[in-house]
PDB file of N, CA and C in Angstrom:
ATOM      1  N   UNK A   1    -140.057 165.256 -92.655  1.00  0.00           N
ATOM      2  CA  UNK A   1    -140.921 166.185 -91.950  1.00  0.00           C
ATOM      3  C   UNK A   1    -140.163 166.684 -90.716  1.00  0.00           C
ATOM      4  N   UNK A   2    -139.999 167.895 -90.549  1.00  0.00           N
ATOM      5  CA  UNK A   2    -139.019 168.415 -89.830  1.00  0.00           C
ATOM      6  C   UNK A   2    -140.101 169.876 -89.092  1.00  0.00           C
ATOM      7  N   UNK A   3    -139.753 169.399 -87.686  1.00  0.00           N
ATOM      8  CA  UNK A   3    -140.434 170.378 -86.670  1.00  0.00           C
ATOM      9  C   UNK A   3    -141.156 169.395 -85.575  1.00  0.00           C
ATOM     10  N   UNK A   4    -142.126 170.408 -84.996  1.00  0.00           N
ATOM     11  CA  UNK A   4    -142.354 170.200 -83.962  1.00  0.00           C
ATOM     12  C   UNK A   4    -144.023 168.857 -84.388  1.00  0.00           C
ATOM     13  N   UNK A   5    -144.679 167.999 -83.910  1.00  0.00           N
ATOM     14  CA  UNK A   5    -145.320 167.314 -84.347  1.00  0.00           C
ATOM     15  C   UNK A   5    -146.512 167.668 -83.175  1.00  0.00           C
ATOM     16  N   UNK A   6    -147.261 167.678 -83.688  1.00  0.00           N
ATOM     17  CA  UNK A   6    -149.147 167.105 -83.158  1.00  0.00           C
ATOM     18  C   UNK A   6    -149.549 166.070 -83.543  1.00  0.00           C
ATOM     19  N   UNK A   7    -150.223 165.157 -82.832  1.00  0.00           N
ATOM     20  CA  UNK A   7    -150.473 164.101 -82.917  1.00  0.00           C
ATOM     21  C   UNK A   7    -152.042 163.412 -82.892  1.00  0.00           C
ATOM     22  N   UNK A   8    -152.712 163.563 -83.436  1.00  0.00           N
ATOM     23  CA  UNK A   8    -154.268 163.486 -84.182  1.00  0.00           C
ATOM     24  C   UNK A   8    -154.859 161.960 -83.467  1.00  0.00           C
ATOM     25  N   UNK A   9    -155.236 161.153 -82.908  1.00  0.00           N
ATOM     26  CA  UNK A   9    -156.008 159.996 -82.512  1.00  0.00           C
ATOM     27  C   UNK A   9    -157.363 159.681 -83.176  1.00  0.00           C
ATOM     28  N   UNK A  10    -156.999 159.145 -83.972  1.00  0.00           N
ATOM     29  CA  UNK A  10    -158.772 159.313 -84.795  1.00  0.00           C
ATOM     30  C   UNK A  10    -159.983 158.491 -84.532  1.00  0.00           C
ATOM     31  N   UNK A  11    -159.188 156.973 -84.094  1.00  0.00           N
ATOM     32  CA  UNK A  11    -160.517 156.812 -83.091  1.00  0.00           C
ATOM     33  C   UNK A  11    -160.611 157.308 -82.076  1.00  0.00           C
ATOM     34  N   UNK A  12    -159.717 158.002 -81.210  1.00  0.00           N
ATOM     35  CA  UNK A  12    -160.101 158.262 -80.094  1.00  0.00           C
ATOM     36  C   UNK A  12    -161.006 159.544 -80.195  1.00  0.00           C
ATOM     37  N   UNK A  13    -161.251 160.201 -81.428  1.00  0.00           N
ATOM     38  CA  UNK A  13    -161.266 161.670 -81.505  1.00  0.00           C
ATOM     39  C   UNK A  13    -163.380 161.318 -82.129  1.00  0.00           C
ATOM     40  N   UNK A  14    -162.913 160.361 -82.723  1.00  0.00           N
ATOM     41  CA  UNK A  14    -164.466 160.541 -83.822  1.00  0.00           C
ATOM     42  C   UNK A  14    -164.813 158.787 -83.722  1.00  0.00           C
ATOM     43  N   UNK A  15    -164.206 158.161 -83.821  1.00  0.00           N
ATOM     44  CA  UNK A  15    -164.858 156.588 -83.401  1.00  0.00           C
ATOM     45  C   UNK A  15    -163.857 156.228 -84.797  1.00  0.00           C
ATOM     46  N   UNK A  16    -164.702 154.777 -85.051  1.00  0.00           N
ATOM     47  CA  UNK A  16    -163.682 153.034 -86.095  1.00  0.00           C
ATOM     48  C   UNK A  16    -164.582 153.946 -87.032  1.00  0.00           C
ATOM     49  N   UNK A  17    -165.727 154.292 -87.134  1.00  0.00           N
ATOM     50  CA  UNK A  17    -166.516 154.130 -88.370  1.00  0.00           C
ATOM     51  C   UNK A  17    -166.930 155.946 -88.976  1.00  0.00           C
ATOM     52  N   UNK A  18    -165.856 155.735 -89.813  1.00  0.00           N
ATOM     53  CA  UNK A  18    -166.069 157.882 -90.112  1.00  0.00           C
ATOM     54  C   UNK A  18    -166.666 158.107 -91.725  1.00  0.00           C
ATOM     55  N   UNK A  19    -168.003 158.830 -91.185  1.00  0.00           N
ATOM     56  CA  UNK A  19    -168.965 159.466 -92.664  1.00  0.00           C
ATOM     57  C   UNK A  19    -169.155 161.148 -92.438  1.00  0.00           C
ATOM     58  N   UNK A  20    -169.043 161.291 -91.161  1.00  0.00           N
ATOM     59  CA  UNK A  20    -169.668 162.567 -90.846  1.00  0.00           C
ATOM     60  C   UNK A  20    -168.968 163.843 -91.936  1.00  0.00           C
ATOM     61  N   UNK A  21    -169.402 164.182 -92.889  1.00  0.00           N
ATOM     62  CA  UNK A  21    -168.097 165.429 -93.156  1.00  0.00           C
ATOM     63  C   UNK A  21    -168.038 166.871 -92.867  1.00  0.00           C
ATOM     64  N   UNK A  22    -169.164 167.000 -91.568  1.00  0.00           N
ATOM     65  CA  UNK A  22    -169.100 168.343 -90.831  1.00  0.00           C
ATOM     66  C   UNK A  22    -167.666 167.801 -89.981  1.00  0.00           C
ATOM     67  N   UNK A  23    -167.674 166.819 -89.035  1.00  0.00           N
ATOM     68  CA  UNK A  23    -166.580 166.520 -88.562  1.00  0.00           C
ATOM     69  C   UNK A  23    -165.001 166.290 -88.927  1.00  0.00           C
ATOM     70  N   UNK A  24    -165.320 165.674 -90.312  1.00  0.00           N
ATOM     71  CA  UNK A  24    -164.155 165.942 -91.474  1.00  0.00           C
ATOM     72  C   UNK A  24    -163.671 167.390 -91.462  1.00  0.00           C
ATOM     73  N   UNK A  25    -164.572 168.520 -92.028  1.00  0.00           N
ATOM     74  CA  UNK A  25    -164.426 169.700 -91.939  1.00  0.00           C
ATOM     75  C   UNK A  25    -163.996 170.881 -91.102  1.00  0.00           C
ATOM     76  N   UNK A  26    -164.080 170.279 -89.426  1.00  0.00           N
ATOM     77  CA  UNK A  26    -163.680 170.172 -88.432  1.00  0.00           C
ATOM     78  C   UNK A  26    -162.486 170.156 -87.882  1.00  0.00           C
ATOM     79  N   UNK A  27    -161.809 168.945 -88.504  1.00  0.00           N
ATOM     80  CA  UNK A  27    -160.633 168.115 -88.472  1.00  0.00           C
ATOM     81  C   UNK A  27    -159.662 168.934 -89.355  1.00  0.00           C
ATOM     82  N   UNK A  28    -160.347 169.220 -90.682  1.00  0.00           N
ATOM     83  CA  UNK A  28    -159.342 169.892 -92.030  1.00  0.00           C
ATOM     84  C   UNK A  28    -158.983 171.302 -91.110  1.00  0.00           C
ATOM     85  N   UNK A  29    -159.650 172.072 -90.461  1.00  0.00           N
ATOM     86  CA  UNK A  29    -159.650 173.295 -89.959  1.00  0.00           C
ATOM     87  C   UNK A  29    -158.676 173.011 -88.873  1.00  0.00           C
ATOM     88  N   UNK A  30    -158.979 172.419 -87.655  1.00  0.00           N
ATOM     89  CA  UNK A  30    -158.176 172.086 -86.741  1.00  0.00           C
ATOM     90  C   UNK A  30    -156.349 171.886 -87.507  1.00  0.00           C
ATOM     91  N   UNK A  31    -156.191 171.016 -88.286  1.00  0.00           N
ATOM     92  CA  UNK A  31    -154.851 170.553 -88.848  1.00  0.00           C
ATOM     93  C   UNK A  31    -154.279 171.740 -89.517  1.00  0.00           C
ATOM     94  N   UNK A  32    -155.020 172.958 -89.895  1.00  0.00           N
ATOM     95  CA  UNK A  32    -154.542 173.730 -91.137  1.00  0.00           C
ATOM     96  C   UNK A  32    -154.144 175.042 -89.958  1.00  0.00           C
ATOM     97  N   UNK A  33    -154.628 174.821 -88.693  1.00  0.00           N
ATOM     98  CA  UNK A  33    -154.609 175.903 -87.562  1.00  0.00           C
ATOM     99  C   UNK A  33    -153.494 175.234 -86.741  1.00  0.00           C
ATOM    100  N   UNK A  34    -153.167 174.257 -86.413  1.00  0.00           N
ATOM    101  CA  UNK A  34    -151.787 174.103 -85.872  1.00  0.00           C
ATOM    102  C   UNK A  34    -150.741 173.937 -87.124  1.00  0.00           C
ATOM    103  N   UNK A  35    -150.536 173.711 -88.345  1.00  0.00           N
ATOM    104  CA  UNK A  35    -149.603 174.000 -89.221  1.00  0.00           C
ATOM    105  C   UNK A  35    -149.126 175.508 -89.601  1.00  0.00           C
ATOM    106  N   UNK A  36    -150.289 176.521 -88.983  1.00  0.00           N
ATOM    107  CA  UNK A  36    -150.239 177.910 -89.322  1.00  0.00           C
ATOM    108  C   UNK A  36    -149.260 178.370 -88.096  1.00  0.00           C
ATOM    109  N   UNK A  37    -149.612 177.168 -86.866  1.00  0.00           N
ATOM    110  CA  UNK A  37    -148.623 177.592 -85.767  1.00  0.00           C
ATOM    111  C   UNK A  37    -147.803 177.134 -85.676  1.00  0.00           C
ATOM    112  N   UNK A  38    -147.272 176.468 -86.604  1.00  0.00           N
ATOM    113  CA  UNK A  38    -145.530 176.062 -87.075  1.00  0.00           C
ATOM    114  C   UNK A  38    -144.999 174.606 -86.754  1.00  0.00           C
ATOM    115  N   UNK A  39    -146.829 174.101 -86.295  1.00  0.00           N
ATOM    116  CA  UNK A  39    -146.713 172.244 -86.090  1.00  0.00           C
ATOM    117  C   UNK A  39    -146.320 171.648 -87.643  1.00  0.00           C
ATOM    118  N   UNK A  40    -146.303 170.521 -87.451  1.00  0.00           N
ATOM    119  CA  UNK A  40    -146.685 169.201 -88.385  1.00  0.00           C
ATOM    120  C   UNK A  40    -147.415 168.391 -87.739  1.00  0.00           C
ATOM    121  N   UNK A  41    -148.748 167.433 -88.722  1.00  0.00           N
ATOM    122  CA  UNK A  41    -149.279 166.783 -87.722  1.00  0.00           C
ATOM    123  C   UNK A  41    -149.245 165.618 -88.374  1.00  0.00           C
ATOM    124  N   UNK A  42    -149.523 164.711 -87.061  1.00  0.00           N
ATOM    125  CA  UNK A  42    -149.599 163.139 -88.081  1.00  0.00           C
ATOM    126  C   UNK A  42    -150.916 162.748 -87.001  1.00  0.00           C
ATOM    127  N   UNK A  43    -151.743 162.046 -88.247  1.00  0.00           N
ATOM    128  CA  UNK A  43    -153.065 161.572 -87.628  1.00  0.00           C
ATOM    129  C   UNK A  43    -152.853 159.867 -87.779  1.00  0.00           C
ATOM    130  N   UNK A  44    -152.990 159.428 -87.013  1.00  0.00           N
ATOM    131  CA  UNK A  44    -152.934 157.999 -86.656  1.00  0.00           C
ATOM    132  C   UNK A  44    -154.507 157.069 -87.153  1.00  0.00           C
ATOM    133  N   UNK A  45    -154.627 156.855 -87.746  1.00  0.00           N
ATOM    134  CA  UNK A  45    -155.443 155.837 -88.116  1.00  0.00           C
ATOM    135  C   UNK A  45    -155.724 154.151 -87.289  1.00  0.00           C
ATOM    136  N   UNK A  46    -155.076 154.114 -86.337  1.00  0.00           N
ATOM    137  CA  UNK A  46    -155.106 152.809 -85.655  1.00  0.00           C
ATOM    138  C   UNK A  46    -156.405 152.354 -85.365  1.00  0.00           C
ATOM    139  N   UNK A  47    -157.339 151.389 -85.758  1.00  0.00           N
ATOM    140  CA  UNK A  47    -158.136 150.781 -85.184  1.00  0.00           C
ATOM    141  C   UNK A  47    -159.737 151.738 -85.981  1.00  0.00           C
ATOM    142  N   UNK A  48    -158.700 152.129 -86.914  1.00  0.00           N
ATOM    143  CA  UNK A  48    -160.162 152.981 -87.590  1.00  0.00           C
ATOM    144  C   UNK A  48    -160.352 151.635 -88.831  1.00  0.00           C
ATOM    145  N   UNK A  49    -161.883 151.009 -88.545  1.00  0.00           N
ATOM    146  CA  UNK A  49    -162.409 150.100 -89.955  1.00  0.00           C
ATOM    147  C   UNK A  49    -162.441 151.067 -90.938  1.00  0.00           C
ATOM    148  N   UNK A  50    -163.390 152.042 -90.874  1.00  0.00           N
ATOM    149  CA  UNK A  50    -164.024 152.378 -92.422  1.00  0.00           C
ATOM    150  C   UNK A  50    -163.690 154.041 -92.456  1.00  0.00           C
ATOM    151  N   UNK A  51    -164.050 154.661 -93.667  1.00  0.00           N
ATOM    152  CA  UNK A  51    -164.516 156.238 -93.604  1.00  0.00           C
ATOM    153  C   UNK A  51    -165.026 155.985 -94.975  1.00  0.00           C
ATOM    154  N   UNK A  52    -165.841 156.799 -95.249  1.00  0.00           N
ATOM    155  CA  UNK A  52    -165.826 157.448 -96.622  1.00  0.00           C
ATOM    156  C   UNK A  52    -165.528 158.211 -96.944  1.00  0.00           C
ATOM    157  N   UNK A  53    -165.602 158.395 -98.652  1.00  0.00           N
ATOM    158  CA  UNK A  53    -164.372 159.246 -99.327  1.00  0.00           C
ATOM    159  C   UNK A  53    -165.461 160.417 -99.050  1.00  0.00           C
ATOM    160  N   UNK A  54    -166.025 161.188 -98.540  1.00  0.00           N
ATOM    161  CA  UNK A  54    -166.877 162.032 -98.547  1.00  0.00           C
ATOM    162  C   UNK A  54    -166.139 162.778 -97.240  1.00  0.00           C
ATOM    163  N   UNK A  55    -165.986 161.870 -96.154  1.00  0.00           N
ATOM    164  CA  UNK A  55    -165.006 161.849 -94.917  1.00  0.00           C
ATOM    165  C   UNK A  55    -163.937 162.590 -95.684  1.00  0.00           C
ATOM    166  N   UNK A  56    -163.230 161.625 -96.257  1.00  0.00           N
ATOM    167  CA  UNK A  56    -161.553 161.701 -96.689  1.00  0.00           C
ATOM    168  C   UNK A  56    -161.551 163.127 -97.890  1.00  0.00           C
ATOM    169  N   UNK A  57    -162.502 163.225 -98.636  1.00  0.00           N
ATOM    170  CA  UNK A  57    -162.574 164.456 -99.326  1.00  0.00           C
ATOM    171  C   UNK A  57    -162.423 165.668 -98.380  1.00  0.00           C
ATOM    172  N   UNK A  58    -163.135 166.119 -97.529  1.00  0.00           N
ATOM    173  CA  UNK A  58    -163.631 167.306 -96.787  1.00  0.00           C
ATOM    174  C   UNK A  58    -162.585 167.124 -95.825  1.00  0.00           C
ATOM    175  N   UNK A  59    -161.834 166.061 -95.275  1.00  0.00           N
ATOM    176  CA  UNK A  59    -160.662 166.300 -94.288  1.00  0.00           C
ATOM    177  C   UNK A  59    -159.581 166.595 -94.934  1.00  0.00           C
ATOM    178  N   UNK A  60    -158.905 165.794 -95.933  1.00  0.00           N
ATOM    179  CA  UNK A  60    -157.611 165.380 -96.580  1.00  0.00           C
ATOM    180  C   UNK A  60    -157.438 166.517 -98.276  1.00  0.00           C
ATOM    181  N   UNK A  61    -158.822 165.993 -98.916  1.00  0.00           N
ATOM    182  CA  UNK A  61    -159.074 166.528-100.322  1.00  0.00           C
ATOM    183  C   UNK A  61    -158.782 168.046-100.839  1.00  0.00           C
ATOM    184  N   UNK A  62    -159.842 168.739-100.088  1.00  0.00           N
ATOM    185  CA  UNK A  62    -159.563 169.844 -99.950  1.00  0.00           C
ATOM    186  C   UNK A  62    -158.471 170.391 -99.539  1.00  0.00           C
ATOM    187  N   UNK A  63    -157.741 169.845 -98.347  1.00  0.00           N
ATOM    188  CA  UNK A  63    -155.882 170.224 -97.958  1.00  0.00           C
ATOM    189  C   UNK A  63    -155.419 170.582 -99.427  1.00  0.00           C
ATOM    190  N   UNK A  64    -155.408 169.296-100.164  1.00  0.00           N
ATOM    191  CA  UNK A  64    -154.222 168.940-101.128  1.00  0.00           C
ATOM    192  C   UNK A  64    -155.227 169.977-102.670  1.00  0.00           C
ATOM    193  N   UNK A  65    -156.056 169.975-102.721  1.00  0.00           N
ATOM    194  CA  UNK A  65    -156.979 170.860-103.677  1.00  0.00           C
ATOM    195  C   UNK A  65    -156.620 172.452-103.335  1.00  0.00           C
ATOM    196  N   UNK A  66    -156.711 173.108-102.351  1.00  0.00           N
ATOM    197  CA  UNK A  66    -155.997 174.273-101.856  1.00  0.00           C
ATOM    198  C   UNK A  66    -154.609 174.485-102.074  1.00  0.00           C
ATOM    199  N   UNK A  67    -154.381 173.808-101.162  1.00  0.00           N
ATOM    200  CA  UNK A  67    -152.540 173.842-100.956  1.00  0.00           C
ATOM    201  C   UNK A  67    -151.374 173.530-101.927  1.00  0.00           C
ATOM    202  N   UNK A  68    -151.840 171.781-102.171  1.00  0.00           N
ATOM    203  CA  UNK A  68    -151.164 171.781-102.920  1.00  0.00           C
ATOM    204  C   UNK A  68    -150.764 170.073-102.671  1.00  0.00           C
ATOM    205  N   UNK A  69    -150.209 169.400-103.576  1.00  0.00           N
ATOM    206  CA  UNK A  69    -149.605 167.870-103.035  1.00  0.00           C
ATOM    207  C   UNK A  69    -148.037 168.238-102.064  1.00  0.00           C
ATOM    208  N   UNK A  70    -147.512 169.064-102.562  1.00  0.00           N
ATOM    209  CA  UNK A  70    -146.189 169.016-101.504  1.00  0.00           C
ATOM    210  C   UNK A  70    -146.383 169.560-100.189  1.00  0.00           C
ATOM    211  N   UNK A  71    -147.372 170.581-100.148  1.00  0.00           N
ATOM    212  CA  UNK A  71    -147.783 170.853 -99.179  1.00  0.00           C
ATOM    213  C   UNK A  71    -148.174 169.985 -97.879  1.00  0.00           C
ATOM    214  N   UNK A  72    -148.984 169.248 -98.160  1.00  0.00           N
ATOM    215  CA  UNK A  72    -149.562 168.070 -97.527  1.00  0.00           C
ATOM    216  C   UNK A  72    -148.778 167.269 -96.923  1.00  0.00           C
ATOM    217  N   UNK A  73    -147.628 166.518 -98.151  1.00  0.00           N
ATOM    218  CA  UNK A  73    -146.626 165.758 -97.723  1.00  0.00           C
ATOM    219  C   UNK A  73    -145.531 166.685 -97.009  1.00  0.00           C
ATOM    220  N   UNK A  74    -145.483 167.507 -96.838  1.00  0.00           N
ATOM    221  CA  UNK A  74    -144.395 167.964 -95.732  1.00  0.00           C
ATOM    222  C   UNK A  74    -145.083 168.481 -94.376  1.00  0.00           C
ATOM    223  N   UNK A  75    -146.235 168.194 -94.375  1.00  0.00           N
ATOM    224  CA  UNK A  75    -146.885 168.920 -93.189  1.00  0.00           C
ATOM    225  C   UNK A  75    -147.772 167.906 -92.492  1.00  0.00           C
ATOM    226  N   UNK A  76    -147.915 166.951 -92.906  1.00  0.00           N
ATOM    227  CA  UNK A  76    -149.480 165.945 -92.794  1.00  0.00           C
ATOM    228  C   UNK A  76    -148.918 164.239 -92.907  1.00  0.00           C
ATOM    229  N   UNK A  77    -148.272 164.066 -91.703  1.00  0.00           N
ATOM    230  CA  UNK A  77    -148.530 162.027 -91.659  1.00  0.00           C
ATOM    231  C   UNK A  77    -149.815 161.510 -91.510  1.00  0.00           C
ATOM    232  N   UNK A  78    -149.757 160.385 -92.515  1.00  0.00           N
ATOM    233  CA  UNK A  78    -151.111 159.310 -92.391  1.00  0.00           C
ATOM    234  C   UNK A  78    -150.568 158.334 -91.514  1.00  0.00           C
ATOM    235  N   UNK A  79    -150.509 158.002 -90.446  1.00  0.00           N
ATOM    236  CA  UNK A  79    -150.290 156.483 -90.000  1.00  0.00           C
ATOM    237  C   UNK A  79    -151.153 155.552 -89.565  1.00  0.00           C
ATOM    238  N   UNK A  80    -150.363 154.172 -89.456  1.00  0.00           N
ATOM    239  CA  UNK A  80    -151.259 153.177 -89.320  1.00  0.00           C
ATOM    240  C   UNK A  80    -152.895 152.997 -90.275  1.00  0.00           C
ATOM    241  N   UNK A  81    -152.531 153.070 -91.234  1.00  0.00           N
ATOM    242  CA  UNK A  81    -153.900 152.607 -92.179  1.00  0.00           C
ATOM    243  C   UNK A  81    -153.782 151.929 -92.564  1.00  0.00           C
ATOM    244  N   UNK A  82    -155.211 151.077 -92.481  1.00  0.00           N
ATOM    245  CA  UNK A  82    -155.488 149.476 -93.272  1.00  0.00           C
ATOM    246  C   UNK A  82    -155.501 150.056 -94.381  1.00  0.00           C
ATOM    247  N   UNK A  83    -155.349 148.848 -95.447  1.00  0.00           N
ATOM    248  CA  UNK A  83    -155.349 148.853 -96.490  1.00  0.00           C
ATOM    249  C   UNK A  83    -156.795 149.680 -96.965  1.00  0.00           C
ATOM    250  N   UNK A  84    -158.108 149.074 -96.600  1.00  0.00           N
ATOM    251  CA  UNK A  84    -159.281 150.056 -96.982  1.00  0.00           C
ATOM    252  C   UNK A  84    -159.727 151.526 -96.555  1.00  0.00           C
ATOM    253  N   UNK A  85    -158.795 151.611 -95.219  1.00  0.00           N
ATOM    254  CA  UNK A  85    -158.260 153.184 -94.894  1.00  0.00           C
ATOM    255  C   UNK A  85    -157.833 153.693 -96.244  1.00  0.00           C
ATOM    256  N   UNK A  86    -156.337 153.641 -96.406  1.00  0.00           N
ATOM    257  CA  UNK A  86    -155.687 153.984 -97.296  1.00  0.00           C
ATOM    258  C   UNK A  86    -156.371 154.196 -98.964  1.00  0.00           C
ATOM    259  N   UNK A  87    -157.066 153.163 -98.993  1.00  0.00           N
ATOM    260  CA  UNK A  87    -157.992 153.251-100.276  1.00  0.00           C
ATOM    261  C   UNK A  87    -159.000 154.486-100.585  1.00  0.00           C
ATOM    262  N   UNK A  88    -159.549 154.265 -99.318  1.00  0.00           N
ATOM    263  CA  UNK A  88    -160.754 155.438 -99.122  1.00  0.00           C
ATOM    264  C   UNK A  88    -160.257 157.047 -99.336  1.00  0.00           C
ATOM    265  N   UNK A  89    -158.891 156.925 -98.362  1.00  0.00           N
ATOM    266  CA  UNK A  89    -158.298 157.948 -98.487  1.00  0.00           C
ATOM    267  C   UNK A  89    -157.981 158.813-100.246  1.00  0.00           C
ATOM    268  N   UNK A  90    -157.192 157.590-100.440  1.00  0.00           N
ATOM    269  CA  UNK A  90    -156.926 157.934-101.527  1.00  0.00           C
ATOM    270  C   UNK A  90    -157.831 158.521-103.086  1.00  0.00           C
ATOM    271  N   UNK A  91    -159.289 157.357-102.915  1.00  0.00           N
ATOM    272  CA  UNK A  91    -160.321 157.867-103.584  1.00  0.00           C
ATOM    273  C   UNK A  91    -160.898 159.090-103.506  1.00  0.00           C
ATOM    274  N   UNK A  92    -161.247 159.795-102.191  1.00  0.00           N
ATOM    275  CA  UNK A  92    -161.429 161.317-101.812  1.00  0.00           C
ATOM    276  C   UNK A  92    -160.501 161.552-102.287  1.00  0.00           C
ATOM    277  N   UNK A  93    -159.737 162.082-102.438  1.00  0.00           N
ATOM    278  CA  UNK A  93    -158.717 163.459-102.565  1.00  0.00           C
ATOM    279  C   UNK A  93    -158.814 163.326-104.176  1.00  0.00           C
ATOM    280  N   UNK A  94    -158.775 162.125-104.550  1.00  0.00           N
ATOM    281  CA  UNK A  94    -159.006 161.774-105.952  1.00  0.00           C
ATOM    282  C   UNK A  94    -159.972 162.241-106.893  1.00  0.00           C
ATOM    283  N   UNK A  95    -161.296 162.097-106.067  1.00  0.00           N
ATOM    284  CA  UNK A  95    -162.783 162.860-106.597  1.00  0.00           C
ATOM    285  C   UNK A  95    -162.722 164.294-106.439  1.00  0.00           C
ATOM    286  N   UNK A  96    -161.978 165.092-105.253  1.00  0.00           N
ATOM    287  CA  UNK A  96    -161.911 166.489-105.602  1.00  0.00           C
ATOM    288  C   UNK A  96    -160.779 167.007-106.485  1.00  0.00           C
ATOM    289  N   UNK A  97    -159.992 166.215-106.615  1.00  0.00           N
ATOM    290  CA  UNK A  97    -159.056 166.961-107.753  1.00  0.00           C
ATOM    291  C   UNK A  97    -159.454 166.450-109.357  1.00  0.00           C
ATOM    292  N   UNK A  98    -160.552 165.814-109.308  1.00  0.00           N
ATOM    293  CA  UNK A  98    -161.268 165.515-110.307  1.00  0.00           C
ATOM    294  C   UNK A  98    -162.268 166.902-110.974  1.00  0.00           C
ATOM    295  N   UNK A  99    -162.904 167.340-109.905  1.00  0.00           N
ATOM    296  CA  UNK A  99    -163.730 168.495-110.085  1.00  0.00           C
ATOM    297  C   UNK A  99    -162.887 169.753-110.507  1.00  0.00           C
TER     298      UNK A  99
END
């Protein structure tokens, strides 16, 4: 990932415990508006317990449902996710490229 980086705080931004997916939706918009301005962003997951894939659909899902999978991975770090982060994550993006 090459350029300039933004840097996302997700508990600091929305709290440990994420369902909301107006705020998801929020988030997807925000990330897709500094990549248009020639960022990369990486959202930090530290100290986040839970989300649902409803969360992870409407933030992450839709990215990679639009765009594309390479897209994502050259523009979009996940860091620091627990293992049930990572899961959740992965199940959203999973259920919309299902549809």
């Amino acid at each position: 990932m090459k350029g300039p980086l933004i840097y996302y705080d997700i508990k600091d931004m929305y709290g440990s415990d994420l369902s909301s997916t107006k705020l998801a939706t929020e988030l997807r918009k925000s990330i897709l508006e500094e990549i248009d301005l020639g960022f990369n962003v990486e959202i930090d997951f530290k100290d986040v317990r839970s989300l649902s894939t409803g969360w992870t659909r409407n933030a992450f899902g839709v990215i990679v449902k639009e765009k594309g999978e390479d897209f994502f991975k050259s523009h979009i770090l996940l860091s620091n996710m627990s293992k049930g982060v990572r899961k959740s994550i992965l199940e959203g993006i999973g259920e919309i490229l299902e549809v």
